[in-house]
PDB file of N, CA and C in Angstrom:
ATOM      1  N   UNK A   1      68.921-231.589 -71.475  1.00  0.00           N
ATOM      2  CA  UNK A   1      69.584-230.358 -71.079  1.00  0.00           C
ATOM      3  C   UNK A   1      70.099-229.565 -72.292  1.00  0.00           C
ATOM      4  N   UNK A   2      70.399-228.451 -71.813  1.00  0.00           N
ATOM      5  CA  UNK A   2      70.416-227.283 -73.185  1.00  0.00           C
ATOM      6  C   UNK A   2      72.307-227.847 -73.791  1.00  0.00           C
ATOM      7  N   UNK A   3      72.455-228.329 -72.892  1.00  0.00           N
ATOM      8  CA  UNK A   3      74.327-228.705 -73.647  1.00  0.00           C
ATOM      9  C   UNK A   3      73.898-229.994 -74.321  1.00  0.00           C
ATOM     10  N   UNK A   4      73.060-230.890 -74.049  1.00  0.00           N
ATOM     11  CA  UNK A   4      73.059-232.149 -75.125  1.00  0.00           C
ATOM     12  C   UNK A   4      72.198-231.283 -76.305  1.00  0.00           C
ATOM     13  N   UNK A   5      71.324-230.685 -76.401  1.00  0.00           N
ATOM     14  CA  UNK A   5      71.044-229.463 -77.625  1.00  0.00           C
ATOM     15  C   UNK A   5      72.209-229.395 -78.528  1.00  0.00           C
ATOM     16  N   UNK A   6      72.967-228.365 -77.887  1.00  0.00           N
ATOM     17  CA  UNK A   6      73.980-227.791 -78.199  1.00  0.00           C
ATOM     18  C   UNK A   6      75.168-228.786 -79.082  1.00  0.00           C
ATOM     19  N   UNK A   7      75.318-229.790 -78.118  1.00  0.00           N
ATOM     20  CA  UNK A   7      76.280-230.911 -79.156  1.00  0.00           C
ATOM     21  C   UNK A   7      75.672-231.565 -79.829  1.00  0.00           C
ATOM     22  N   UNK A   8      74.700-231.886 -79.959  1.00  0.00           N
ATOM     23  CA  UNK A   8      73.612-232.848 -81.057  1.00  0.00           C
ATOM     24  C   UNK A   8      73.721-232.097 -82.004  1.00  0.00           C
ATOM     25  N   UNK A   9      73.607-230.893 -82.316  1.00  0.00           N
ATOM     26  CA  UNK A   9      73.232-229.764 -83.281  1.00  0.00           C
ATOM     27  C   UNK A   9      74.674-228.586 -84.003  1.00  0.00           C
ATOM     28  N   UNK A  10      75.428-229.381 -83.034  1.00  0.00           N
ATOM     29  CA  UNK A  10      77.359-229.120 -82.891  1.00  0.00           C
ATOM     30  C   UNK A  10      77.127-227.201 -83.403  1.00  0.00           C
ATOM     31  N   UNK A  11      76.764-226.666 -81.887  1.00  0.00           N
ATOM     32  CA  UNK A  11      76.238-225.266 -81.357  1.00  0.00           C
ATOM     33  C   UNK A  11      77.585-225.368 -80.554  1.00  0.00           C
ATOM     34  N   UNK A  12      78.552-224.287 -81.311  1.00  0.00           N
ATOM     35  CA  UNK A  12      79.287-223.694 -80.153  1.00  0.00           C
ATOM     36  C   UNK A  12      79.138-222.727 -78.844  1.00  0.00           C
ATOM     37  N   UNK A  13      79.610-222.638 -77.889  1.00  0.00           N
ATOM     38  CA  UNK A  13      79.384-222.188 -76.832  1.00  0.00           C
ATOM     39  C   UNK A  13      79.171-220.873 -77.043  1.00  0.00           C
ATOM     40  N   UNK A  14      80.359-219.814 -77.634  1.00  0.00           N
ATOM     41  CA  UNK A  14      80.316-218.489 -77.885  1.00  0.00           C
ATOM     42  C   UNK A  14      79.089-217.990 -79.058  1.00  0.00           C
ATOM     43  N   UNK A  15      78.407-219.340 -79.206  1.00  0.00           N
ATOM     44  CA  UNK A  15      77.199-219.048 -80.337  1.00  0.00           C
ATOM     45  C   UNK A  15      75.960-218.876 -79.625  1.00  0.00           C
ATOM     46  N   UNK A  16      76.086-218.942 -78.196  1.00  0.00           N
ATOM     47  CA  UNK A  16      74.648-219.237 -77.445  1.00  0.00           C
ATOM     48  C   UNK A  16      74.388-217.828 -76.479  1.00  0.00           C
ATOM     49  N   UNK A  17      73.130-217.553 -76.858  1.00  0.00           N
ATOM     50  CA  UNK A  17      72.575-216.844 -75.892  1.00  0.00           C
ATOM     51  C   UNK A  17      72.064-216.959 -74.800  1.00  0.00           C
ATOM     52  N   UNK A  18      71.944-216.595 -73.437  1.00  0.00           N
ATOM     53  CA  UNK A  18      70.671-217.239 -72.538  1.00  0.00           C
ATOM     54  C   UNK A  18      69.833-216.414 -72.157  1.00  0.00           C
ATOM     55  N   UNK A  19      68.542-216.491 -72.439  1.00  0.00           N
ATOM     56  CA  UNK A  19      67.311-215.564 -71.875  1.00  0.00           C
ATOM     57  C   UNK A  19      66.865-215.899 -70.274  1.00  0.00           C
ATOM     58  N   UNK A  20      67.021-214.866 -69.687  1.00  0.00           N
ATOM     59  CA  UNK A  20      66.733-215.239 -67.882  1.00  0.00           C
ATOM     60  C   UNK A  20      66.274-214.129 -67.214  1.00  0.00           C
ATOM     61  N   UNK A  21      65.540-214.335 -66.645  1.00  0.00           N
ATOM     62  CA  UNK A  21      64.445-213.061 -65.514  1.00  0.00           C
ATOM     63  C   UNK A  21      65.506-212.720 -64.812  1.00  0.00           C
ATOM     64  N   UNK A  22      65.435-211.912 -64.219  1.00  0.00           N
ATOM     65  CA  UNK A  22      66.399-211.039 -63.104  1.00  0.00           C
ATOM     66  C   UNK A  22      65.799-210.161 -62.485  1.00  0.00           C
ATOM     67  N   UNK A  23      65.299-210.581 -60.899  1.00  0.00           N
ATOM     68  CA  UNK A  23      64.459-209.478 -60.178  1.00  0.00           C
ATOM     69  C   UNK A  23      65.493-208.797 -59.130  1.00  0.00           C
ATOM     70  N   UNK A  24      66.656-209.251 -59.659  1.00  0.00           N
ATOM     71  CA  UNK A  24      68.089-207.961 -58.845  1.00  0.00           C
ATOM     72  C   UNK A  24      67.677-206.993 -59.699  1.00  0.00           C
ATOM     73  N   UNK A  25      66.985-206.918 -61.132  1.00  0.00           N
ATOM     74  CA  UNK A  25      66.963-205.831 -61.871  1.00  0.00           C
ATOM     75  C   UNK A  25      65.633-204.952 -62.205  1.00  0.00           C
ATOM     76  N   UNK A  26      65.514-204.009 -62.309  1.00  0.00           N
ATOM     77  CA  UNK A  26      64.340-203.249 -62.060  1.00  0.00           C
ATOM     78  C   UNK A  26      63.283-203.955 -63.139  1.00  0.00           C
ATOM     79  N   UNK A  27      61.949-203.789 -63.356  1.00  0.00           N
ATOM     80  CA  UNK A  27      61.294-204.273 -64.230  1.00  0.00           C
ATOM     81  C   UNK A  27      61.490-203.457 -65.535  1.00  0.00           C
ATOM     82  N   UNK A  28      61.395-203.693 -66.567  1.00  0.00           N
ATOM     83  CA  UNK A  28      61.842-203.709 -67.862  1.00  0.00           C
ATOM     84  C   UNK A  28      63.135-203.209 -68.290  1.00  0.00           C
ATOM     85  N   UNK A  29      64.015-203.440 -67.271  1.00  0.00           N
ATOM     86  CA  UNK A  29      65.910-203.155 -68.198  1.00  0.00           C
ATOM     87  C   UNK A  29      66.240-204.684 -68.499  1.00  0.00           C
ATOM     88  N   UNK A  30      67.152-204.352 -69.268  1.00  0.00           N
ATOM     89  CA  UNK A  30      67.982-204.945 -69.839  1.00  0.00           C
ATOM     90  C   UNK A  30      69.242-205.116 -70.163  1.00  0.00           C
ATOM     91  N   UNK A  31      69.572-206.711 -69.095  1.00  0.00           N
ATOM     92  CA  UNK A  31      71.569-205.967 -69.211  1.00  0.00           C
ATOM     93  C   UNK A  31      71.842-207.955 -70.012  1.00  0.00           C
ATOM     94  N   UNK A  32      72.829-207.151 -71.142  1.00  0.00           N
ATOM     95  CA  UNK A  32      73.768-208.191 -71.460  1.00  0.00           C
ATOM     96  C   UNK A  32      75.157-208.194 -71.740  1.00  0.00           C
ATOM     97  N   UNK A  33      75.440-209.446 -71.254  1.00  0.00           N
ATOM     98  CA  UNK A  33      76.816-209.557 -70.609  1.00  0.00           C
ATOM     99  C   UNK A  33      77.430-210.459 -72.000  1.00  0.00           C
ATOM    100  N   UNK A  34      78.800-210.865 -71.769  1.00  0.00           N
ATOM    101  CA  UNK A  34      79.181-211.561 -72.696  1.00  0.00           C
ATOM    102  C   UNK A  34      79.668-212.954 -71.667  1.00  0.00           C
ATOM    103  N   UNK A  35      79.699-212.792 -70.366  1.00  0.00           N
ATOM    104  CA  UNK A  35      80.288-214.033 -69.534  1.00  0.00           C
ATOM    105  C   UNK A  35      80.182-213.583 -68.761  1.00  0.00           C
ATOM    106  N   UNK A  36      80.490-214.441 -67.113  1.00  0.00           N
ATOM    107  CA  UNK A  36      80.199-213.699 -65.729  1.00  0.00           C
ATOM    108  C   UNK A  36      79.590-215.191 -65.118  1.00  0.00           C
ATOM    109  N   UNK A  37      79.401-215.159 -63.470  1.00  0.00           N
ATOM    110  CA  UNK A  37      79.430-215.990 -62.542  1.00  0.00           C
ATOM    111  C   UNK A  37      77.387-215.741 -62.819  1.00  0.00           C
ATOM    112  N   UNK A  38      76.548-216.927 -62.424  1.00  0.00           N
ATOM    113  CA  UNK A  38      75.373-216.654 -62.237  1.00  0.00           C
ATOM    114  C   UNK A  38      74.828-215.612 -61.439  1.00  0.00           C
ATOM    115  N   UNK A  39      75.693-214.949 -60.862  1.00  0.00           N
ATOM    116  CA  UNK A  39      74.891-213.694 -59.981  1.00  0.00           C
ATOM    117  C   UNK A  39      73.491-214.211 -58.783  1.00  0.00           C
ATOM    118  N   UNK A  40      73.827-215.469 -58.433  1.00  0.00           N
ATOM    119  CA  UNK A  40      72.181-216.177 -57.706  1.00  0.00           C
ATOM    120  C   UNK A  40      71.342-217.019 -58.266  1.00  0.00           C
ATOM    121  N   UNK A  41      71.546-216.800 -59.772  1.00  0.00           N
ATOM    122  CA  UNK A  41      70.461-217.257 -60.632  1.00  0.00           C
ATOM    123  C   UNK A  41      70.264-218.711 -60.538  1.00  0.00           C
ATOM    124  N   UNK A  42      69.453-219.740 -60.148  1.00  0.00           N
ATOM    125  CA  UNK A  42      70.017-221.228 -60.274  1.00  0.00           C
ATOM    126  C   UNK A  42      70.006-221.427 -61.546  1.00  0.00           C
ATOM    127  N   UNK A  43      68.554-221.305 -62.344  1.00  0.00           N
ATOM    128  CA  UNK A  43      69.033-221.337 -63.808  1.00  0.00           C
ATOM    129  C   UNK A  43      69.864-221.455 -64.545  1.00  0.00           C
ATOM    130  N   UNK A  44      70.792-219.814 -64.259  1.00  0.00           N
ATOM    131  CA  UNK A  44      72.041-219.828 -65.155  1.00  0.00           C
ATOM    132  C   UNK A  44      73.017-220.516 -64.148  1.00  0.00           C
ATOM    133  N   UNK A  45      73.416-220.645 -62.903  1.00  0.00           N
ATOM    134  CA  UNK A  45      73.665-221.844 -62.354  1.00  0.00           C
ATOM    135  C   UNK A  45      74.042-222.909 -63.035  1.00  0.00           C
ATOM    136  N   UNK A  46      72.850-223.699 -63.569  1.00  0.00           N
ATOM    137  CA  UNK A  46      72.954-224.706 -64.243  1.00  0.00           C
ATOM    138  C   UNK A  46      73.835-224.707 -65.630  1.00  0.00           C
ATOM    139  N   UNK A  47      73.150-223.682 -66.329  1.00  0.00           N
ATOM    140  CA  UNK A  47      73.997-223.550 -67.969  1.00  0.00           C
ATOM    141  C   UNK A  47      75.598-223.943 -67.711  1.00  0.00           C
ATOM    142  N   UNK A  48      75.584-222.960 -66.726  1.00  0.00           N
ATOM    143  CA  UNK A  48      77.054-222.643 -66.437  1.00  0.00           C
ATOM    144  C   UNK A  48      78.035-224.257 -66.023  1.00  0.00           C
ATOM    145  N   UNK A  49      77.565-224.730 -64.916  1.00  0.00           N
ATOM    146  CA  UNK A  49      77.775-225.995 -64.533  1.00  0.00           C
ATOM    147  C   UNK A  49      77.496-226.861 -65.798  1.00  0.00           C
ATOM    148  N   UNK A  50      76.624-227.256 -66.782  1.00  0.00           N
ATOM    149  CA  UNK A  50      76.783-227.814 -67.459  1.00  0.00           C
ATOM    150  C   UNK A  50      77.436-228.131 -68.988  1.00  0.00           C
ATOM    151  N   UNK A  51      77.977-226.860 -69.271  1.00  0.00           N
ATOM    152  CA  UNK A  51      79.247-226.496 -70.436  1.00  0.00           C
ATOM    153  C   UNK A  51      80.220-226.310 -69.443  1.00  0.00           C
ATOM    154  N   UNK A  52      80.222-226.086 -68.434  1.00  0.00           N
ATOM    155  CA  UNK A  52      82.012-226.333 -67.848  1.00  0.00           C
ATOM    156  C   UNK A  52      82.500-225.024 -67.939  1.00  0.00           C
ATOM    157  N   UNK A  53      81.579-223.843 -68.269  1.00  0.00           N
ATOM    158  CA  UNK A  53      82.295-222.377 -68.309  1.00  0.00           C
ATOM    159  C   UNK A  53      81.675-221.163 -68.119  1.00  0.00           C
ATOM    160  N   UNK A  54      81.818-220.522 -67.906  1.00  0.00           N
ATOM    161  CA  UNK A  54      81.187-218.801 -67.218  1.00  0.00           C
ATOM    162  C   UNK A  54      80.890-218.077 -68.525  1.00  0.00           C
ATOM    163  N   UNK A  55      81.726-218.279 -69.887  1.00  0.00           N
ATOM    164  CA  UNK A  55      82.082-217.858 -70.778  1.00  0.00           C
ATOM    165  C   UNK A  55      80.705-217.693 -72.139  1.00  0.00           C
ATOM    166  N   UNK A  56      79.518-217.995 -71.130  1.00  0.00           N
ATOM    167  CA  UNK A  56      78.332-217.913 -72.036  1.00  0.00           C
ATOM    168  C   UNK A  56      77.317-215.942 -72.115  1.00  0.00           C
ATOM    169  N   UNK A  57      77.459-215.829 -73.166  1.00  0.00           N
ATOM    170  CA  UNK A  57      76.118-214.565 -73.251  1.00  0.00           C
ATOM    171  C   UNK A  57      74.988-214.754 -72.575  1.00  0.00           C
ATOM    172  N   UNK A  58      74.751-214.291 -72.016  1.00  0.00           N
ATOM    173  CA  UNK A  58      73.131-213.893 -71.397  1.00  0.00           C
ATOM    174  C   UNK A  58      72.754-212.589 -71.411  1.00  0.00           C
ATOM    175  N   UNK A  59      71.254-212.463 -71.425  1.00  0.00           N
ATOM    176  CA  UNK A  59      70.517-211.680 -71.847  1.00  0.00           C
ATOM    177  C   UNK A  59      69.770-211.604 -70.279  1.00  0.00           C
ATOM    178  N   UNK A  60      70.166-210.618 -69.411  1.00  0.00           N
ATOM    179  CA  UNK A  60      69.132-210.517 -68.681  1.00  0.00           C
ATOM    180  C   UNK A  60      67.874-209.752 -68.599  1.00  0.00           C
ATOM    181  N   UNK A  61      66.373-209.908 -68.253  1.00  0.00           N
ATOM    182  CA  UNK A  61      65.525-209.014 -68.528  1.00  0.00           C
ATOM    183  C   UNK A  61      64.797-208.686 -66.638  1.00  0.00           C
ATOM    184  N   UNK A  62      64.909-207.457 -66.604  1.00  0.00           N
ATOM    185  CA  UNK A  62      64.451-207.323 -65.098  1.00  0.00           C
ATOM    186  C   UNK A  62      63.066-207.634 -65.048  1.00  0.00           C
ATOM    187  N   UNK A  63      62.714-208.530 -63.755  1.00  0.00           N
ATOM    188  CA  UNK A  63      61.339-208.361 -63.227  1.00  0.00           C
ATOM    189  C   UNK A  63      61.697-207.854 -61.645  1.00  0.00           C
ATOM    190  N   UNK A  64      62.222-206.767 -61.387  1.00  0.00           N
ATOM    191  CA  UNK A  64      62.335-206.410 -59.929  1.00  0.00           C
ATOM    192  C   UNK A  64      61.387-205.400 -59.692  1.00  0.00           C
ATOM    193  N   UNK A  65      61.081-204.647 -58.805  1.00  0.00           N
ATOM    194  CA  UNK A  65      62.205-205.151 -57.366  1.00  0.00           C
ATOM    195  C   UNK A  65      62.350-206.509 -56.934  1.00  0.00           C
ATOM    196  N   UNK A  66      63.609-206.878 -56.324  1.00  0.00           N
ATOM    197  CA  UNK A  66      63.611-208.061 -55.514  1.00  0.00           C
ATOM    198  C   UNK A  66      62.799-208.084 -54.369  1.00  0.00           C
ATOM    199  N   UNK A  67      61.984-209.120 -54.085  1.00  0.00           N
ATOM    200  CA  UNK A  67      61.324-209.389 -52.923  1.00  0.00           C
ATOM    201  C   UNK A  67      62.168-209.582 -51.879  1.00  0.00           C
ATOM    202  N   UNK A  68      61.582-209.398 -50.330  1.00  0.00           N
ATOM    203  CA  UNK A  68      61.858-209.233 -49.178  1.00  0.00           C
ATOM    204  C   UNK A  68      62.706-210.607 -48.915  1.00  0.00           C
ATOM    205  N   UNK A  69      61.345-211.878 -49.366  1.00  0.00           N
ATOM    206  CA  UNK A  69      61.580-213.313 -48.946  1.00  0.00           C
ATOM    207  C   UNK A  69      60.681-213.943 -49.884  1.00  0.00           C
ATOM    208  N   UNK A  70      60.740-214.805 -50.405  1.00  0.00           N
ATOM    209  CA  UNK A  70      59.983-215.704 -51.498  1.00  0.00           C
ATOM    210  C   UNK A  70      60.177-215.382 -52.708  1.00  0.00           C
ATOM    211  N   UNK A  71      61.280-215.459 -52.877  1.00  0.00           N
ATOM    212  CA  UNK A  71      61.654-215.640 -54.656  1.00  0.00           C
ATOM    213  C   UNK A  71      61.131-216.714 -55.290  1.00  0.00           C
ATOM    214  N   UNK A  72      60.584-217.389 -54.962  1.00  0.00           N
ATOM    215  CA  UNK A  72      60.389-218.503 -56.084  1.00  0.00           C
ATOM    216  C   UNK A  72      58.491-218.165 -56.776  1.00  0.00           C
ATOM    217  N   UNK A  73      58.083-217.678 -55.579  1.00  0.00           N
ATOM    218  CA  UNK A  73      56.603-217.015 -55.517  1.00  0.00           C
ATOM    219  C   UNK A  73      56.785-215.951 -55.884  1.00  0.00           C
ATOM    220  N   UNK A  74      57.272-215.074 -56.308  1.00  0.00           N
ATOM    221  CA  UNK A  74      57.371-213.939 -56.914  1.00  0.00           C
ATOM    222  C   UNK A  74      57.616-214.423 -58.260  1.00  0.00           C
ATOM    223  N   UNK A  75      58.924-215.446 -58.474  1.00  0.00           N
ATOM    224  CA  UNK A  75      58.918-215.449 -60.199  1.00  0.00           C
ATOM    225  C   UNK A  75      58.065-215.747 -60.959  1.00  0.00           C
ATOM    226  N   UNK A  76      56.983-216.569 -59.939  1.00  0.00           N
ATOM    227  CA  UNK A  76      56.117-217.448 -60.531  1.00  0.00           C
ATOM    228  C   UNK A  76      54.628-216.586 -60.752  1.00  0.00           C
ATOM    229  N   UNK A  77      55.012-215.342 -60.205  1.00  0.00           N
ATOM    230  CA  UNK A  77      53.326-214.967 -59.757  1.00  0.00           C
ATOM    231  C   UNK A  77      53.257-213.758 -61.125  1.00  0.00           C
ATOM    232  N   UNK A  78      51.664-213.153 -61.413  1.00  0.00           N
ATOM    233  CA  UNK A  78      51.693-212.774 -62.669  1.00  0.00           C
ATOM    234  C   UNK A  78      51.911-211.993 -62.254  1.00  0.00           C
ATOM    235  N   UNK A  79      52.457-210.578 -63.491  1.00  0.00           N
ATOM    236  CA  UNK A  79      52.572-209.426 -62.890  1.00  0.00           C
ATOM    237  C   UNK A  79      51.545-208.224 -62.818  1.00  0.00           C
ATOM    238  N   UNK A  80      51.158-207.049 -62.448  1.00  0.00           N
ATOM    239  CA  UNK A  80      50.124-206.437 -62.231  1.00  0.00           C
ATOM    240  C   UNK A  80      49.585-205.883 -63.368  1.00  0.00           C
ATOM    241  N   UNK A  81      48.068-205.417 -63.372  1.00  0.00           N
ATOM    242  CA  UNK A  81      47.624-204.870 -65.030  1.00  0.00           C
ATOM    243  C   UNK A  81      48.214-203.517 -65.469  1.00  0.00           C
ATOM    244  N   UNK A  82      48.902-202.872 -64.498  1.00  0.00           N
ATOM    245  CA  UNK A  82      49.811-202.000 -64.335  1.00  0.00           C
ATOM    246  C   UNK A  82      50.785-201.469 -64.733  1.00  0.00           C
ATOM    247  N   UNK A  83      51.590-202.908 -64.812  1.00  0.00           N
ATOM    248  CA  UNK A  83      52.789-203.622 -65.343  1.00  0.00           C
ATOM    249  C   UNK A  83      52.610-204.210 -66.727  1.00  0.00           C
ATOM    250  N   UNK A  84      52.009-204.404 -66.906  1.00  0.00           N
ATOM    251  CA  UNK A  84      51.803-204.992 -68.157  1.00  0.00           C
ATOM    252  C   UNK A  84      51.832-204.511 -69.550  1.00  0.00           C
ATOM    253  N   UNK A  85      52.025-203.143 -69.844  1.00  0.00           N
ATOM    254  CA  UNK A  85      52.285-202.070 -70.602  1.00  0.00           C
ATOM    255  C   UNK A  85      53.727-202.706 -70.987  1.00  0.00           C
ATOM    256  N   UNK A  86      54.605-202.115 -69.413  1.00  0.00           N
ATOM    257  CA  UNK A  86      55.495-202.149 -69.582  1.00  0.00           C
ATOM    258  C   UNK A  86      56.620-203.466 -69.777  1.00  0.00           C
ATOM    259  N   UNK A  87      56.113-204.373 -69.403  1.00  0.00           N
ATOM    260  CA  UNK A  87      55.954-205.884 -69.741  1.00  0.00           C
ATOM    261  C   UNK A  87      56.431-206.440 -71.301  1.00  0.00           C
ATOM    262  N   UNK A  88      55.144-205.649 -71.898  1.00  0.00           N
ATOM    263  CA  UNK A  88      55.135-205.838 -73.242  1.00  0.00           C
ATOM    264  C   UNK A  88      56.009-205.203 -74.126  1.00  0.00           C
ATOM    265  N   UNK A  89      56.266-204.047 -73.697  1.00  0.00           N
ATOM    266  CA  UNK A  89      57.771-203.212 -74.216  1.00  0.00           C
ATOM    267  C   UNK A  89      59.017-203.855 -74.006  1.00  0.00           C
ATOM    268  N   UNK A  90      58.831-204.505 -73.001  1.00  0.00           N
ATOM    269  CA  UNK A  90      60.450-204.925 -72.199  1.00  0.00           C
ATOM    270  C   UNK A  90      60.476-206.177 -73.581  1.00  0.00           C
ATOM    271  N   UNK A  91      59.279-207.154 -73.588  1.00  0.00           N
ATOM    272  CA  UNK A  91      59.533-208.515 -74.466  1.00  0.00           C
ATOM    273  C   UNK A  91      59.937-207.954 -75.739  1.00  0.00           C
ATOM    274  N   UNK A  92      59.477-206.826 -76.306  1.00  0.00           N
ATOM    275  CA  UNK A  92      59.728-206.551 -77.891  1.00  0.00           C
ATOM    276  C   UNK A  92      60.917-206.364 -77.493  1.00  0.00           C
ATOM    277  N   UNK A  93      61.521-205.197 -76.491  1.00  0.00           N
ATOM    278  CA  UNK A  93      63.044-204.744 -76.596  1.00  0.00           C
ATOM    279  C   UNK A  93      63.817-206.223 -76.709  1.00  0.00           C
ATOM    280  N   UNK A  94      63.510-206.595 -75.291  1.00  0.00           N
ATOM    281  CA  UNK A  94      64.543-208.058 -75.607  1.00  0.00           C
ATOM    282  C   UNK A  94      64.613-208.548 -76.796  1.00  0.00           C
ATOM    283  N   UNK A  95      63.477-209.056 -77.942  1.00  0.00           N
ATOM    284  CA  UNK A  95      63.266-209.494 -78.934  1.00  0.00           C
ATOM    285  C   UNK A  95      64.383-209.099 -79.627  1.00  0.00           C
ATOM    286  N   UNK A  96      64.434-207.515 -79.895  1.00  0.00           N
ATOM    287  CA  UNK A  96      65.038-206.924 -80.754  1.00  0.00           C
ATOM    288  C   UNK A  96      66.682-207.038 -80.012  1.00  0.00           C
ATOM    289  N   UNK A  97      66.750-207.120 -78.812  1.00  0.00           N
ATOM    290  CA  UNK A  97      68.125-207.153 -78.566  1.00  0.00           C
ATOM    291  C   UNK A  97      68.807-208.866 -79.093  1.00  0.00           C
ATOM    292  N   UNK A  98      68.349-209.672 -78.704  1.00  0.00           N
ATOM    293  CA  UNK A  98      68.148-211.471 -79.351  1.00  0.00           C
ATOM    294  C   UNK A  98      68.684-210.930 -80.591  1.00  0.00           C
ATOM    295  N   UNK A  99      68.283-210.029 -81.570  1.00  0.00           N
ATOM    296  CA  UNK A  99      68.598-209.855 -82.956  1.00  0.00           C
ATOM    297  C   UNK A  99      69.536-209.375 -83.307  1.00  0.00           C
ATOM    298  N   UNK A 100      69.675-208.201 -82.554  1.00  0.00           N
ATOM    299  CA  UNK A 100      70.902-207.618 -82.738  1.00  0.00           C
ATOM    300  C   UNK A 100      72.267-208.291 -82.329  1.00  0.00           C
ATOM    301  N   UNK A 101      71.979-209.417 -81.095  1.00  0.00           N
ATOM    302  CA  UNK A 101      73.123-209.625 -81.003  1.00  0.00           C
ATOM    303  C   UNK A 101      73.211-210.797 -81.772  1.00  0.00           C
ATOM    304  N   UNK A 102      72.395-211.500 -82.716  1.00  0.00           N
ATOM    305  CA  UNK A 102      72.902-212.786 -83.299  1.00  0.00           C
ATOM    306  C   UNK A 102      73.441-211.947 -85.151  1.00  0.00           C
ATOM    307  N   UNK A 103      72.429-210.851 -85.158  1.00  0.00           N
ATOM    308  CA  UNK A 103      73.125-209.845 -86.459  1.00  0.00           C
ATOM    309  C   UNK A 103      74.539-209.570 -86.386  1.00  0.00           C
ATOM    310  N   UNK A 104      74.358-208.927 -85.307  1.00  0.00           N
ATOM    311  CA  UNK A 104      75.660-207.700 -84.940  1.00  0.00           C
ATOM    312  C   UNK A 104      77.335-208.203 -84.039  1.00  0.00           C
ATOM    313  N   UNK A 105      76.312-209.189 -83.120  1.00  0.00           N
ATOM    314  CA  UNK A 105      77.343-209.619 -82.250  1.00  0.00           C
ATOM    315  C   UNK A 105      76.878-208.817 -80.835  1.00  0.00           C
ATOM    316  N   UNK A 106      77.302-209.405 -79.999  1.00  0.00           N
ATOM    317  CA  UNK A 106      76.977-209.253 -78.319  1.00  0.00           C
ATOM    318  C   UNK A 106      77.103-208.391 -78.057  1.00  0.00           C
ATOM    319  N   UNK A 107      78.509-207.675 -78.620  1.00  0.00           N
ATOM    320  CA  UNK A 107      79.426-206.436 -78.097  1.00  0.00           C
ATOM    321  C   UNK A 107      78.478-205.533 -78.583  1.00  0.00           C
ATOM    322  N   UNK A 108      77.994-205.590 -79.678  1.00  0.00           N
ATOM    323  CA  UNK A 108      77.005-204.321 -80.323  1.00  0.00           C
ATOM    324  C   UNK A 108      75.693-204.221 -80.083  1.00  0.00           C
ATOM    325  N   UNK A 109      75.340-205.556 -78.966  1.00  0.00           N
ATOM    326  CA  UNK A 109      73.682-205.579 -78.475  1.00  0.00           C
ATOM    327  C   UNK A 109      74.186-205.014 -77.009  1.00  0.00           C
ATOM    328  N   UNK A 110      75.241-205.074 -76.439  1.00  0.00           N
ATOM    329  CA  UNK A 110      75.598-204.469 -75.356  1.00  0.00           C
ATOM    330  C   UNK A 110      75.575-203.092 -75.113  1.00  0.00           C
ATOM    331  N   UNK A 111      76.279-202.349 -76.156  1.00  0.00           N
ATOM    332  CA  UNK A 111      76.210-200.993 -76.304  1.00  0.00           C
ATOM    333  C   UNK A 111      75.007-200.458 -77.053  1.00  0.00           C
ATOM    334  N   UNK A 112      73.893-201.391 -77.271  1.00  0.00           N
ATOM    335  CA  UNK A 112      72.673-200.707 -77.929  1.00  0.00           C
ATOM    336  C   UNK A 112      71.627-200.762 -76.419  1.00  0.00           C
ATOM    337  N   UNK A 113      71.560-202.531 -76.201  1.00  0.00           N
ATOM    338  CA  UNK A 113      70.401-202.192 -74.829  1.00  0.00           C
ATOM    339  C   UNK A 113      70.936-202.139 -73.802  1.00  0.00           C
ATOM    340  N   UNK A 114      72.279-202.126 -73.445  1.00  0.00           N
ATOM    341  CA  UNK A 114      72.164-201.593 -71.718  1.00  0.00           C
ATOM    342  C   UNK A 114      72.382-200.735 -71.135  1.00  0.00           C
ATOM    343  N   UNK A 115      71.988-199.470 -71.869  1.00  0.00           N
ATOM    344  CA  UNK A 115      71.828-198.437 -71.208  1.00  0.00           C
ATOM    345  C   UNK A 115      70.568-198.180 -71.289  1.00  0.00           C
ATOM    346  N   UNK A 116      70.642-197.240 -69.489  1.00  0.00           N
ATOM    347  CA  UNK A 116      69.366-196.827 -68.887  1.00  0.00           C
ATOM    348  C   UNK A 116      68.498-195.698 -69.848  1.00  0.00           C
ATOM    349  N   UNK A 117      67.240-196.630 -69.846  1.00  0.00           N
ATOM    350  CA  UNK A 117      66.473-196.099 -70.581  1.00  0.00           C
ATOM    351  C   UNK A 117      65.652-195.004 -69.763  1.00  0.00           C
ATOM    352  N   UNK A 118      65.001-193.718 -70.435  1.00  0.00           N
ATOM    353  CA  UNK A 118      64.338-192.701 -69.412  1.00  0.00           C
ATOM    354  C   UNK A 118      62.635-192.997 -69.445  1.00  0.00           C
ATOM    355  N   UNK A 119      62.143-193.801 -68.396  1.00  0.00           N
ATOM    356  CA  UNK A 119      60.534-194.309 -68.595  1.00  0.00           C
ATOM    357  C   UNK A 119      59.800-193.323 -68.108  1.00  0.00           C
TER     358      UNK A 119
END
């Protein structure tokens, strides 16, 4: 698990990022938080449950819309050739947001990617 990582490698908590899909969020935004409840996510679910605190960064990257019924078949399924443009923009942005906030700090990857971009 990502917390025996973390203490093997003596990674503080406020040092960690988490990268996680989010189809509450439109396809290619990008929202990061500095702490907060999983919002549904089991994933971050887990992080959370397993450091004992809410108090972790995440990086969310949208693959929405949310489906009707079958989330787990949607996360899993590829996305359209359509999509895939925009796909590839969303991974560099994230990339570059990952950077900024381990450069800059969270607070300054916050106020760079989460605002709505005009596609």
């Amino acid at each position: 698990p990502l917390q025996a990582i973390a203490q093997f490698f003596k990674i503080p908590v406020d040092e960690i990022l988490i990268v996680l899909d989010d189809f509450s969020l439109p396809l290619g935004r990008l929202r990061i938080r500095q702490s907060g409840g999983p919002g549904g996510h089991n994933g971050l679910e887990s992080v959370i449950v397993q450091f004992g605190t809410e108090e972790i960064a995440r990086l969310r990257v949208g693959i929405g819309p949310a489906p009707a019924e079958g989330s787990s078949d949607y996360v899993l399924s590829n996305f359209f050739e359509e999509q895939k443009p925009l796909v590839r923009s969303t991974i560099e942005r994230a990339a570059e947001a990952v950077k900024c906030a381990v450069d800059k700090g969270v607070v300054s990857a916050m106020n760079t990617f989460n605002k709505i971009e005009d596609e």
